[in-house]
Protein backbone atom coordinates (compact mmCIF):
# COMPACT_ATOMS: atom_id res chain seq x y z
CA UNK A 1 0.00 0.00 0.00
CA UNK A 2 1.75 3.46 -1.21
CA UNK A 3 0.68 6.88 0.12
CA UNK A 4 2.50 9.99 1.45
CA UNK A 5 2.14 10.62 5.68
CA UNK A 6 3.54 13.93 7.27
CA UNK A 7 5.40 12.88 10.20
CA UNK A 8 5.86 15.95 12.63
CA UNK A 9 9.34 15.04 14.94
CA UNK A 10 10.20 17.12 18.16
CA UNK A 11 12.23 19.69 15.92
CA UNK A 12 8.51 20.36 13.93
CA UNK A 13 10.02 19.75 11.11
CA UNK A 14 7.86 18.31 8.25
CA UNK A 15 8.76 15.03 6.46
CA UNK A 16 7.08 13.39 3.19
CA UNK A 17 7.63 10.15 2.85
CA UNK A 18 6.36 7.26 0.69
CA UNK A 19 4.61 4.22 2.41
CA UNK A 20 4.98 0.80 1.20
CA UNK A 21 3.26 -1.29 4.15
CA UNK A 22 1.00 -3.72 3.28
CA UNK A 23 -1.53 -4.18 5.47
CA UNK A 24 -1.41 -8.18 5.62
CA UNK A 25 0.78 -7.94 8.93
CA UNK A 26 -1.78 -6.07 11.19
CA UNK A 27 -4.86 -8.21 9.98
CA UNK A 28 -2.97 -11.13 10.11
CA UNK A 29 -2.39 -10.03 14.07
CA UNK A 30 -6.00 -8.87 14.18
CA UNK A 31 -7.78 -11.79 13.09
CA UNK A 32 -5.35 -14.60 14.19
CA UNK A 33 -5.54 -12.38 17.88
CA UNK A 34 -8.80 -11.79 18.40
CA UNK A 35 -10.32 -15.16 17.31
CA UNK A 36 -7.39 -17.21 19.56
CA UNK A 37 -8.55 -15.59 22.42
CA UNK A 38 -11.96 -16.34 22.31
CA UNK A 39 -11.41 -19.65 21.75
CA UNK A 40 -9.20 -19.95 24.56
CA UNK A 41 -11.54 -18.15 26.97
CA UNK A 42 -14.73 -20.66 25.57
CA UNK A 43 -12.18 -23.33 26.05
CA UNK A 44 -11.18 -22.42 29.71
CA UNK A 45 -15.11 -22.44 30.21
CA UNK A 46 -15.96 -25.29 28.84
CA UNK A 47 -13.53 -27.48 30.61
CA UNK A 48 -14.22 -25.58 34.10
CA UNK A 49 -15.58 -29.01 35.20
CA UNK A 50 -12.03 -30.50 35.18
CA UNK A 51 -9.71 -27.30 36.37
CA UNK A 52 -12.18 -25.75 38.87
CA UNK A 53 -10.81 -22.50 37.68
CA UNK A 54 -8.09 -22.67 40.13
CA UNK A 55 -5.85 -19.87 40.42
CA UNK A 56 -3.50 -20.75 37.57
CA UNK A 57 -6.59 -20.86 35.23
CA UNK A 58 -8.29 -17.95 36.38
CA UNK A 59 -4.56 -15.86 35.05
CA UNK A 60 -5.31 -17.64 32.03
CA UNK A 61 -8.13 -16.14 31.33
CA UNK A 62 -7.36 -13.37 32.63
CA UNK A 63 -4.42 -13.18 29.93
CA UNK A 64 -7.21 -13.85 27.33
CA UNK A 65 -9.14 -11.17 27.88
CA UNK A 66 -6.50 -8.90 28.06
CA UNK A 67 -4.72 -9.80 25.19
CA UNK A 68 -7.96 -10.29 23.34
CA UNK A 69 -10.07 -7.58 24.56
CA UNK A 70 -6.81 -5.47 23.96
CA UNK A 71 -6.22 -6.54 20.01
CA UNK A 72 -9.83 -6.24 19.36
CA UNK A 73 -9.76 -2.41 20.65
CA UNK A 74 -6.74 -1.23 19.12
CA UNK A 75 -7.59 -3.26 16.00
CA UNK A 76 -9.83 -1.15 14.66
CA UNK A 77 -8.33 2.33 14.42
CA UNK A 78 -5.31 0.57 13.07
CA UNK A 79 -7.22 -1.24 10.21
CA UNK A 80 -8.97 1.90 9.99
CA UNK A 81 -5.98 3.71 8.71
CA UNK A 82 -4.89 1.17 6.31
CA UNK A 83 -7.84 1.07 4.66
CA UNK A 84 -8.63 4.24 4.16
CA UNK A 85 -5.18 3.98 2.34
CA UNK A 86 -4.01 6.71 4.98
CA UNK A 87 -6.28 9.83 4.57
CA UNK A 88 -8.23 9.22 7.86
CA UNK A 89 -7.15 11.30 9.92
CA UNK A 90 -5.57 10.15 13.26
CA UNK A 91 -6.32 12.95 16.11
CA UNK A 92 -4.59 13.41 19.31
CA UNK A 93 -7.34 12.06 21.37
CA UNK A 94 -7.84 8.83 19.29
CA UNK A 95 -3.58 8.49 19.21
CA UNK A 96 -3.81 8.83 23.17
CA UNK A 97 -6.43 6.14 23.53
CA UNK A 98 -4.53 3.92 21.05
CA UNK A 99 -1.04 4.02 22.83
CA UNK A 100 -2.97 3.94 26.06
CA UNK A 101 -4.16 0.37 25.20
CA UNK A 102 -1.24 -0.72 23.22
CA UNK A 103 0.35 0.23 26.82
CA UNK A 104 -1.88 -1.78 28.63
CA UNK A 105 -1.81 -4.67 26.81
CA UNK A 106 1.82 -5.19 26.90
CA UNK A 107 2.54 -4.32 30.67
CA UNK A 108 -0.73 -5.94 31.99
CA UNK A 109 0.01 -9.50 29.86
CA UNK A 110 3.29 -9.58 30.85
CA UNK A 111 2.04 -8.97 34.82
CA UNK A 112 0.13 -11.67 34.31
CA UNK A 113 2.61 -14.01 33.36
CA UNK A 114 4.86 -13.10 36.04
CA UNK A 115 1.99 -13.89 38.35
CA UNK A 116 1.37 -17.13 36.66
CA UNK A 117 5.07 -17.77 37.65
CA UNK A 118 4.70 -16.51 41.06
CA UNK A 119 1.33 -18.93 41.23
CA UNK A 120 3.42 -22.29 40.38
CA UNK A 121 6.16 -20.96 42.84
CA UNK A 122 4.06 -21.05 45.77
CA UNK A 123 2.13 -23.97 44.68
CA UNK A 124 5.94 -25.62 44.79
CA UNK A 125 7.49 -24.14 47.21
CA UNK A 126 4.89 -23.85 50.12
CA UNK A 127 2.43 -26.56 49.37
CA UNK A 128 0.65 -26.04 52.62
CA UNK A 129 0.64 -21.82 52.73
CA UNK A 130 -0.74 -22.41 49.21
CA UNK A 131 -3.77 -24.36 50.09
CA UNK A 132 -4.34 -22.89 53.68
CA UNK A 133 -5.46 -19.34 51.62
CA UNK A 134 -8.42 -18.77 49.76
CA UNK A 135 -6.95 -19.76 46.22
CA UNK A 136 -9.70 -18.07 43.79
CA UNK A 137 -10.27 -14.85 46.03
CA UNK A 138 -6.16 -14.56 45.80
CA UNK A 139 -6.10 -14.87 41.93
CA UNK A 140 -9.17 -12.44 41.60
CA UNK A 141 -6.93 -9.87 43.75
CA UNK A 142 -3.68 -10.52 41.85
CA UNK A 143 -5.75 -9.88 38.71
CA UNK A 144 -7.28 -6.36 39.73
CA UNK A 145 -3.77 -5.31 41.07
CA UNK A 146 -2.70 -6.07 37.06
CA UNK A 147 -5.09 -4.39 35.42
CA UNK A 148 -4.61 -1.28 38.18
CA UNK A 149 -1.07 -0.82 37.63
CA UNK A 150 -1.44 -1.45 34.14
CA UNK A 151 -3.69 1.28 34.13
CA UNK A 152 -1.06 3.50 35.74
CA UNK A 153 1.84 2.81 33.95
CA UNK A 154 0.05 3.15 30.64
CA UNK A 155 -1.59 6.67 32.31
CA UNK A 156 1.72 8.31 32.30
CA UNK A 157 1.91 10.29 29.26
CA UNK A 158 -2.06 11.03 29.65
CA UNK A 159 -1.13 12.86 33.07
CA UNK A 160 1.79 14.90 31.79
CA UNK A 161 4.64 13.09 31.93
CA UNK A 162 6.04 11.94 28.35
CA UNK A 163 3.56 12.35 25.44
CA UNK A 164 2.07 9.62 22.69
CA UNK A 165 2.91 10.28 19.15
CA UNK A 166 1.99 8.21 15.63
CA UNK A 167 5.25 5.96 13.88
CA UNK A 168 6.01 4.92 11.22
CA UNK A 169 3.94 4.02 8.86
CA UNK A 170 1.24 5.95 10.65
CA UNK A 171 -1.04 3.39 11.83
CA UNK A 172 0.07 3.35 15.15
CA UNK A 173 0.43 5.47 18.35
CA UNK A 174 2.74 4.93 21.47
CA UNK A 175 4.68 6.79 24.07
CA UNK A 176 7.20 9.18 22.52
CA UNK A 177 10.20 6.89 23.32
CA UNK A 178 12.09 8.83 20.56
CA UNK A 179 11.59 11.94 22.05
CA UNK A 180 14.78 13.74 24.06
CA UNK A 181 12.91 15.87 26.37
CA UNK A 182 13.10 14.88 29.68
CA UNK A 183 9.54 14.39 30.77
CA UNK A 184 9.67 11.66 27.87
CA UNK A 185 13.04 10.28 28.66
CA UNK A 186 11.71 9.70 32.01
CA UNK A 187 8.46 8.09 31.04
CA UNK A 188 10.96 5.48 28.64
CA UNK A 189 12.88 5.04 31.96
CA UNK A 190 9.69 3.80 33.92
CA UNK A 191 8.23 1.58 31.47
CA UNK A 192 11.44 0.27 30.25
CA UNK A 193 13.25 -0.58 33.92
CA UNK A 194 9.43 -1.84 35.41
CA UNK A 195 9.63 -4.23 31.98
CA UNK A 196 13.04 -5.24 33.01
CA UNK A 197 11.84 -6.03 36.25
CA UNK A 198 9.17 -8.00 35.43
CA UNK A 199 10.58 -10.20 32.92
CA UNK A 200 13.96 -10.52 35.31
CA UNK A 201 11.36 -11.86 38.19
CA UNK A 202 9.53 -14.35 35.48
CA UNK A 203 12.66 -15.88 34.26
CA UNK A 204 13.72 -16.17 37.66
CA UNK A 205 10.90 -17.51 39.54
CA UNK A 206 10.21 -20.22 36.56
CA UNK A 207 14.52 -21.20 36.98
CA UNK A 208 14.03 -21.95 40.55
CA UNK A 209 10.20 -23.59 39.74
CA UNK A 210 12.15 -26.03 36.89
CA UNK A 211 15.11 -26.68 39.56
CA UNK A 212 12.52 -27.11 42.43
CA UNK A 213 10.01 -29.89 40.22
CA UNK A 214 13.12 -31.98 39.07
CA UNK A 215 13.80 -32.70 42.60
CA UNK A 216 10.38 -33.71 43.38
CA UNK A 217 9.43 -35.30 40.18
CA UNK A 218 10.43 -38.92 41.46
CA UNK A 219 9.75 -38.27 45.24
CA UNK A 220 7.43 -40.91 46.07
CA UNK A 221 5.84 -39.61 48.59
CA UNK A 222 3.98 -36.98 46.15
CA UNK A 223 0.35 -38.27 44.24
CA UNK A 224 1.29 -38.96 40.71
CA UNK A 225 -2.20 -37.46 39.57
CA UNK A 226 -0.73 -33.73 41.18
CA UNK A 227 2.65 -34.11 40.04
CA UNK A 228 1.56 -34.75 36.43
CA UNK A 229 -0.84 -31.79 36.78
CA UNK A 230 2.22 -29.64 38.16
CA UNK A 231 4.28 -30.74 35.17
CA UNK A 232 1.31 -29.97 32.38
CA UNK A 233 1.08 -26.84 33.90
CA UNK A 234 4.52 -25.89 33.80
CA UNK A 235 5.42 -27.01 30.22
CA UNK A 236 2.76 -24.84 29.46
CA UNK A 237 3.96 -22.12 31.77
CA UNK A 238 7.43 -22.44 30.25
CA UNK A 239 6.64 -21.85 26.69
CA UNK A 240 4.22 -18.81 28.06
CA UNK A 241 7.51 -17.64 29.57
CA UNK A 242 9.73 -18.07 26.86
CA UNK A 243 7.49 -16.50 23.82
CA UNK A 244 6.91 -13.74 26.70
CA UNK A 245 10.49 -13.07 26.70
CA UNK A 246 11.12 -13.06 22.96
CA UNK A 247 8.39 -10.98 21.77
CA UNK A 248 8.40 -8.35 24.47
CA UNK A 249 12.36 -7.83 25.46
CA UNK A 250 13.32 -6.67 22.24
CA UNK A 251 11.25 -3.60 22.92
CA UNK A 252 11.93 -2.90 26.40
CA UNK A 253 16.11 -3.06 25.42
CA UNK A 254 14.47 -0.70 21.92
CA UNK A 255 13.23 1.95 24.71
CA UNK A 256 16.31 1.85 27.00
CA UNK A 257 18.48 2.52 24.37
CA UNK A 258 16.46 5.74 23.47
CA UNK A 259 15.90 6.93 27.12
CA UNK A 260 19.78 6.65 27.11
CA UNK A 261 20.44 8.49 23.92
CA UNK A 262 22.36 5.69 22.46
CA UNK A 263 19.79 5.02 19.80
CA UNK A 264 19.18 6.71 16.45
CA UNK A 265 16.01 6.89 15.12
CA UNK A 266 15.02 3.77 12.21
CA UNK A 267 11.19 4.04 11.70
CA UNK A 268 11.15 0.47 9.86
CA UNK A 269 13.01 -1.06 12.86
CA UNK A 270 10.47 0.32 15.27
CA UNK A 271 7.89 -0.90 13.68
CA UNK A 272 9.13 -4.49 13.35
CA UNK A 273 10.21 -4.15 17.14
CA UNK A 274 6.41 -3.46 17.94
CA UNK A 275 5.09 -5.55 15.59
CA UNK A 276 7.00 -8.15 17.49
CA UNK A 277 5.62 -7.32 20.72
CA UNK A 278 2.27 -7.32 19.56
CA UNK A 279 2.55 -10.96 18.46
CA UNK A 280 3.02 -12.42 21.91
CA UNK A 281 -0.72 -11.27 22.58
CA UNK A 282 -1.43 -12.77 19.17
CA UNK A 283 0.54 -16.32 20.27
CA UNK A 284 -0.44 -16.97 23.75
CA UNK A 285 -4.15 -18.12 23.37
CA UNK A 286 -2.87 -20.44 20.59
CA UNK A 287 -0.65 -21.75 22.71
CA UNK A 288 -3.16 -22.82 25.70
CA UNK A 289 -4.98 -24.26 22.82
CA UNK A 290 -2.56 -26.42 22.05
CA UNK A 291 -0.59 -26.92 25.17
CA UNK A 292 -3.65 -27.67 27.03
CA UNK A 293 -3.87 -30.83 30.04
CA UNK A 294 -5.91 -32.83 27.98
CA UNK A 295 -3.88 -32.18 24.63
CA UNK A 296 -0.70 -33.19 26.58
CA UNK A 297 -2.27 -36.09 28.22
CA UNK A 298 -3.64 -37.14 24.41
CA UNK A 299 0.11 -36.72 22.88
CA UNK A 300 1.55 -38.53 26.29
CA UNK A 301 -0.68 -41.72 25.40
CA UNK A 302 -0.08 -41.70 21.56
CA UNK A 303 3.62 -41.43 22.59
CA UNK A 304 3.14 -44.61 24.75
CA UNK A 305 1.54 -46.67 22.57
CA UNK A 306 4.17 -45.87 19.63
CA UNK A 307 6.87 -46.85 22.54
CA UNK A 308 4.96 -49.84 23.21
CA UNK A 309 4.67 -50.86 19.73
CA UNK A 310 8.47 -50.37 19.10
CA UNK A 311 9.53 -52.46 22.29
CA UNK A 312 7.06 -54.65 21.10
CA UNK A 313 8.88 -55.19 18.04
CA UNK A 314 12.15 -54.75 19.52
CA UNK A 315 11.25 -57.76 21.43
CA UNK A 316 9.60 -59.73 19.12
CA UNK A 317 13.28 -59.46 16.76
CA UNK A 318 14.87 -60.47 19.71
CA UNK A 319 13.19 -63.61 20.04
CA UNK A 320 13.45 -64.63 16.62
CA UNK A 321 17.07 -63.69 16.91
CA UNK A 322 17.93 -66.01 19.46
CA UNK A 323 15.49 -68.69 18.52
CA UNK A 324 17.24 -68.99 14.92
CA UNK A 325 20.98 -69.16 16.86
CA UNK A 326 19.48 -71.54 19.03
CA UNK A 327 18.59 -73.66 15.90
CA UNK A 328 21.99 -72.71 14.55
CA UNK A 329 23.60 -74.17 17.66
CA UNK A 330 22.01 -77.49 17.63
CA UNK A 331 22.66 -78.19 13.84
């Protein structure tokens, strides 16, 4: 898609340049987001039977709806844009709202996942504190606290302190990370260092988790039925963690590096760098969908059966291996 956009930087000075972005990308992430997270939330509801919505579920769907409820709102302004083939207009107000949930997305998901950690940490670590407290009234709590801070982290810029401004190609709106002033430098700070922070804690709570459950994993003294649930839930846990960490760190480091002044500014790179983010909203319903108990526990049986079958065979050649030397032996 080809049309001119006037991009306004801090200096005011006026830039023309030509727009080649096809819009596949952001539909791609629209559709693809959107209709992955309602399947995972109907799928967390239908099987509420078997998980009880215990604590690690309810941040599930918690993570659904934000990542879901977040694509679907920011969807449309963005789509918006492209289709108009980039004569809609894209006011301040409208810009603020869009970088405002872009904002929230990002910080509340990846609270969420860090919670998730903290969940299976405590679960691990202090069995007995962990069961003592009222499970679904804690996860409820830990959820509002997300969504609360999200909401004030994201606020910053609305309040006075940094400003939101459209990128490259002019679809999108976020906080001016690019900007040298220092009520923007300082806004980068805060949402870059509080992303550090959270992704440090997730990477580290989910080490000591992984340490902690190979330990245990052959204690006998532990019900097999729990321990397999433990290790479902942290497989899936551990891929959460690790897409987490791919899509989102790029763009915290992105933001450092321009609260620092070390960066110069590459409007292509930016938007790859955010496009990248954006997919781990896109990617994490698929993955429950996939990664899910009863999908595990489907793949663990066909895996034992094709096991079976092979030692089966394995045995079987043995047999006729040593009944034909046996034959051998008495000729």
């Amino acid at each position: 898609m080809q049309s001119e956009l006037n991009v306004s930087n801090i200096t005011n000075l006026t830039i023309v340049t030509k727009i080649w972005e096809s819009m596949v990308p952001p539909a791609f992430q629209f559709v693809l987001g959107v209709a992955g997270n309602a399947i995972a939330v109907v799928s967390l509801v239908l099987s509420r039977k078997r998980h009880k919505w215990k604590p690690f579920y309810r941040l599930v769907g918690g993570l659904a709806l934000t990542d879901g409820g977040g694509i679907l709102l920011i969807g449309v302004p963005i789509m918006m844009r492209y289709f108009s083939n980039f004569t809609y207009d894209f006011p301040q107000p409208l810009c603020d709202y869009s970088a405002f949930i872009i904002s929230f997305m990002l910080t509340s998901s990846a609270m969420i996942v860090c919670a998730m950690s903290l969940d299976r940490f405590m679960a691990i670590s202090y069995p007995f504190k962990y069961n003592v407290i009222e499970r679904e009234r804690r996860a409820n709590i830990i959820l509002i606290f997300v969504w609360v801070l999200g909401t004030v982290i994201s606020s910053l810029a609305l309040i006075g302190i940094g400003s939101n401004v459209i990128y490259y190609p002019g679809s999108w709106c976020f906080m001016n990370f690019v900007g040298t002033s220092t009520l923007d430098r300082v806004n980068s700070y805060i949402y870059s260092i509080f992303g550090l922070f959270v992704l440090s804690t997730t990477i580290s709570l989910n080490c000591f988790v992984m340490v902690k459950l190979c330990k245990n994993v052959n204690e006998k003294r532990n019900d097999q039925r729990k321990r397999q649930s433990t290790i479902y839930n942290m497989i899936l846990l551990l891929v959460f963690v690790i897409v987490f960490t791919l899509c989102w760190s790029p763009q915290i480091f992105l933001i450092l590096g321009y609260a620092a002044l070390l960066n110069k500014e590459n409007p292509s790179r930016d938007l790859l760098i955010g496009r990248i983010a954006m997919t781990n909203s896109v990617i994490d319903p698929w993955i429950y969908i996939l990664l899910r108990k009863e999908n595990l526990q489907a793949l663990q049986r066909r895996c034992g059966r094709f096991c079976c079958k092979v030692s089966s065979t394995d045995n079987d050649r043995q047999s006729d291996a040593n009944f034909y030397l046996e034959q051998s032996e008495s000729i």
